[in-house]
N, C-alpha and C. Protein backbone atom coordinates (compact mmCIF):
# COMPACT_ATOMS: atom_id res chain seq x y z
N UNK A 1 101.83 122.33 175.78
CA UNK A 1 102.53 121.09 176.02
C UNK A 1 101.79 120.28 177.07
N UNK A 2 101.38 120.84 177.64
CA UNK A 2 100.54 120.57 179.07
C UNK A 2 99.07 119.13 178.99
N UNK A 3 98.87 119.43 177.67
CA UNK A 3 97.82 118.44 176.76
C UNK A 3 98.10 117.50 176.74
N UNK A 4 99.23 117.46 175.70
CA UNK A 4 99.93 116.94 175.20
C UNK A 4 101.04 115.52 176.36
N UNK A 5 101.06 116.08 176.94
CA UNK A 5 102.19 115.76 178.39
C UNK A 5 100.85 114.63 178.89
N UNK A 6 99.17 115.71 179.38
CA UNK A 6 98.59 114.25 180.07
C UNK A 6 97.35 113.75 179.19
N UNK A 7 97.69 113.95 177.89
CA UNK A 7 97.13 112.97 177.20
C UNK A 7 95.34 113.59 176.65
N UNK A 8 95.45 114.66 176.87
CA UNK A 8 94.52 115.33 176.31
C UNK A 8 94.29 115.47 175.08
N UNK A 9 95.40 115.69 174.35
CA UNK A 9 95.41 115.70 172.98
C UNK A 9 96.46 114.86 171.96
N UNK A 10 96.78 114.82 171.02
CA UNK A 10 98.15 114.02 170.68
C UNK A 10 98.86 115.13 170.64
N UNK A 11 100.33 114.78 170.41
CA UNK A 11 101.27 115.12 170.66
C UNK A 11 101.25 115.73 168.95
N UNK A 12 100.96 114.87 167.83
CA UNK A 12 100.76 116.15 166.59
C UNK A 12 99.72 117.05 166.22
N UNK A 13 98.86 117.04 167.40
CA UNK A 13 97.91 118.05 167.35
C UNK A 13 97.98 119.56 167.84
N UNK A 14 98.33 118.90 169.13
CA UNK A 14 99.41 120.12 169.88
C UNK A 14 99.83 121.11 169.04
N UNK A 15 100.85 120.09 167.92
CA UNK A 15 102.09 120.44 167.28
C UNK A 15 101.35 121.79 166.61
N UNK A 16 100.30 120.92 165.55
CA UNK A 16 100.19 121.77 164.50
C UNK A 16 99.25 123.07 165.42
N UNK A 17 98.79 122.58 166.11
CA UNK A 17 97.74 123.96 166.91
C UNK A 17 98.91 125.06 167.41
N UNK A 18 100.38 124.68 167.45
CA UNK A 18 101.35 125.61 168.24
C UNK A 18 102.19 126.03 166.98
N UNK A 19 101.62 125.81 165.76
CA UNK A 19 102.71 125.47 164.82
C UNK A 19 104.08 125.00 165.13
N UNK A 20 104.38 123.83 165.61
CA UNK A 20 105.38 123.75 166.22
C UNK A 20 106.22 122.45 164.90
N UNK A 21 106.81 121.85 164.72
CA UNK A 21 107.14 120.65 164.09
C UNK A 21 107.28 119.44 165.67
N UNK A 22 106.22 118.25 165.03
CA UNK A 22 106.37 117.63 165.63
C UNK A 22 107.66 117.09 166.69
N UNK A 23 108.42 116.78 165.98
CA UNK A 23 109.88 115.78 166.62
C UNK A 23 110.36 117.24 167.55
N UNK A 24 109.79 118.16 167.72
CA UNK A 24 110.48 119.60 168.54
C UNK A 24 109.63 119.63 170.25
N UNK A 25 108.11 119.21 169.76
CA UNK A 25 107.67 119.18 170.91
C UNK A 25 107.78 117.71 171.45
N UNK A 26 107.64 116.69 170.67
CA UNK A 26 107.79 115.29 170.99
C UNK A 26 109.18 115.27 172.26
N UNK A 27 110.38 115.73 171.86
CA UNK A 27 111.32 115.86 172.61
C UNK A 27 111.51 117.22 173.73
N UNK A 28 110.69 117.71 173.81
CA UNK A 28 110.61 118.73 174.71
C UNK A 28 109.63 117.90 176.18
N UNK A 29 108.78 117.08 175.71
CA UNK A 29 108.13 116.50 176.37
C UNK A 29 109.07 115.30 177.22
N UNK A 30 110.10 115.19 176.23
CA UNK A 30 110.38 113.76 176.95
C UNK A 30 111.12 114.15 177.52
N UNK A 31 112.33 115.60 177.51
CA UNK A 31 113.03 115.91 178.52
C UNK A 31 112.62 116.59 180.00
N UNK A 32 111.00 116.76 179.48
CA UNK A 32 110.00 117.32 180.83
C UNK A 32 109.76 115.93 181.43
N UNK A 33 109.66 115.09 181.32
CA UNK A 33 109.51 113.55 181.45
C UNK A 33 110.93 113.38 182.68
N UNK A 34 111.85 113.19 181.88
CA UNK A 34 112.90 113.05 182.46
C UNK A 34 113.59 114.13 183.42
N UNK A 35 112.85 115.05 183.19
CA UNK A 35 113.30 116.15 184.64
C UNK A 35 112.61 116.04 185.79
N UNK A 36 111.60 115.24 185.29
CA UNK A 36 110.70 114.65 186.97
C UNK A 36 109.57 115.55 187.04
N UNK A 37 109.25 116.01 185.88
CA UNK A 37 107.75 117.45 185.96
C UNK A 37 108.35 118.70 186.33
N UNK A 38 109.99 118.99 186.28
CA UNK A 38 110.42 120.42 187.04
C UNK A 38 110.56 120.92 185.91
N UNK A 39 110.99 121.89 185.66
CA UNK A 39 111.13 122.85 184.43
C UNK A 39 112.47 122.38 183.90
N UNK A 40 113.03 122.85 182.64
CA UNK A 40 114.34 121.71 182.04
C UNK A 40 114.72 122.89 181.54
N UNK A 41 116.09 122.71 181.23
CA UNK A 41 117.12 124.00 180.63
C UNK A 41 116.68 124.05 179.09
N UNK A 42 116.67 125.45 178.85
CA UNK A 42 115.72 125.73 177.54
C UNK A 42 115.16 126.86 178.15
N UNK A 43 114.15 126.92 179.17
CA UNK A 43 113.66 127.80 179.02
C UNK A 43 113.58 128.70 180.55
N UNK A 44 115.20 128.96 180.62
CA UNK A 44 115.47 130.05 181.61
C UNK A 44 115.79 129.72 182.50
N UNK A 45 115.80 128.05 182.99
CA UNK A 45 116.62 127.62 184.15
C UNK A 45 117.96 127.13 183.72
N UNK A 46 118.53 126.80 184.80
CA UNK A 46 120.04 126.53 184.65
C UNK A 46 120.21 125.03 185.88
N UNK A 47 120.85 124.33 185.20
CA UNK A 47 120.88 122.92 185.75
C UNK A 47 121.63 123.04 187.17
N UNK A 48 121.39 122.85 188.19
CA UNK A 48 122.02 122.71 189.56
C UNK A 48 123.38 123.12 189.41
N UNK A 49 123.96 122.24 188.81
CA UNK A 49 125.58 122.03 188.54
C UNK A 49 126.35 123.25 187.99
N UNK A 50 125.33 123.59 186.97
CA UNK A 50 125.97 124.86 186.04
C UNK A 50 125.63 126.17 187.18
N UNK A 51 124.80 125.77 187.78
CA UNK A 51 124.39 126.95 188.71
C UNK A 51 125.75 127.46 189.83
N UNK A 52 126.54 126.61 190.75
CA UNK A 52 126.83 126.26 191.33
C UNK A 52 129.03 127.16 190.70
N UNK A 53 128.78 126.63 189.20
CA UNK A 53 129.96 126.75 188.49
C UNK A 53 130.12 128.37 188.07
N UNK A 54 128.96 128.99 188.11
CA UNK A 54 128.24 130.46 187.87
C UNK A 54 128.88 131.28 189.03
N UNK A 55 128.09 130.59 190.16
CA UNK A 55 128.47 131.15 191.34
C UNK A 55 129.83 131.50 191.81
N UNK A 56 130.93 129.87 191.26
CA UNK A 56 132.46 130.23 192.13
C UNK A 56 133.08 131.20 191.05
N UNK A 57 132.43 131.27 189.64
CA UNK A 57 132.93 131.93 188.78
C UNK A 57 133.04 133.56 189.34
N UNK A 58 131.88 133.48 189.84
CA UNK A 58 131.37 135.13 189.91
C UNK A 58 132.33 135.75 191.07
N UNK A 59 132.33 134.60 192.02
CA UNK A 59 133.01 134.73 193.42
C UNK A 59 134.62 134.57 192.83
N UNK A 60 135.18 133.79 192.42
CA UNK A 60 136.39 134.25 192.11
C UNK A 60 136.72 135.77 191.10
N UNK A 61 136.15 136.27 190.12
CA UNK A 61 135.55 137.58 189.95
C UNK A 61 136.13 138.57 191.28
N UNK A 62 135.24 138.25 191.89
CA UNK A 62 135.18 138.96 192.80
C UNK A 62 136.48 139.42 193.54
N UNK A 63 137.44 138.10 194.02
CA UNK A 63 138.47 137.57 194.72
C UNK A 63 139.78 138.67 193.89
N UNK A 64 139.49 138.40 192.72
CA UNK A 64 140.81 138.79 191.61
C UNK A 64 140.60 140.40 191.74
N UNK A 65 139.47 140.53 191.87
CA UNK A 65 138.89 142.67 191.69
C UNK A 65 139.89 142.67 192.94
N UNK A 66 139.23 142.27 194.14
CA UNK A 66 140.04 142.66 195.36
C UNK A 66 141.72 142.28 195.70
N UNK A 67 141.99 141.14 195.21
CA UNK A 67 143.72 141.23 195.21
C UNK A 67 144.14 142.29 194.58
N UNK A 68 143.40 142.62 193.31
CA UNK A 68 143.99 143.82 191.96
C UNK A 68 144.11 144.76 193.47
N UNK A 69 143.12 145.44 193.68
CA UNK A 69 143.14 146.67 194.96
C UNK A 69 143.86 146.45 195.77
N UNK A 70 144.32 145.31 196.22
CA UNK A 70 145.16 145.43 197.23
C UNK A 70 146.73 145.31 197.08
N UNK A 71 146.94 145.18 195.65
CA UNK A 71 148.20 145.03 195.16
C UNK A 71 148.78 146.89 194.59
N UNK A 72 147.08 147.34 194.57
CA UNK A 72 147.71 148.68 194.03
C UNK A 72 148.01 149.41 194.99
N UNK A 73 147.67 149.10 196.46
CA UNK A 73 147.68 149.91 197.59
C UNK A 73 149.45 150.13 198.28
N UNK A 74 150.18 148.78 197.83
CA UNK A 74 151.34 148.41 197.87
C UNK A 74 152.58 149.56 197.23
């Protein structure tokens, strides 16, 4: 993609050298575009926000294990 991105190669050259279908990398590029050059959700990151929603998830998780224990201690 990296070519492709600064113009090294076209964007259906890329394609066919990755066997990829065009309109797949065309838009992979433009959401690397629009992420500002950082890496984009797809491939193993997780957007700030969702990150954040993970976390209170896990932490309330957590919260509910320990009331359970302390309700059985009762």
């Amino acid at each position: 993609m990296n070519y492709a991105w600064r113009g090294d190669k076209s964007i259906s050259r890329v394609a066919k050298e990755l066997s990829l279908v065009y309109n797949i990398l065309h838009r992979w590029i433009q959401k690397y575009k629009e992420s500002s050059g950082t890496s984009f959700v797809g491939s193993g990151n997780i957007k700030p926000q969702n990150q954040e929603i993970i976390e209170l998830r896990r932490r309330n998780q957590e919260l509910e294990e320990e009331l359970s224990i302390l309700k059985g201690l009762k």
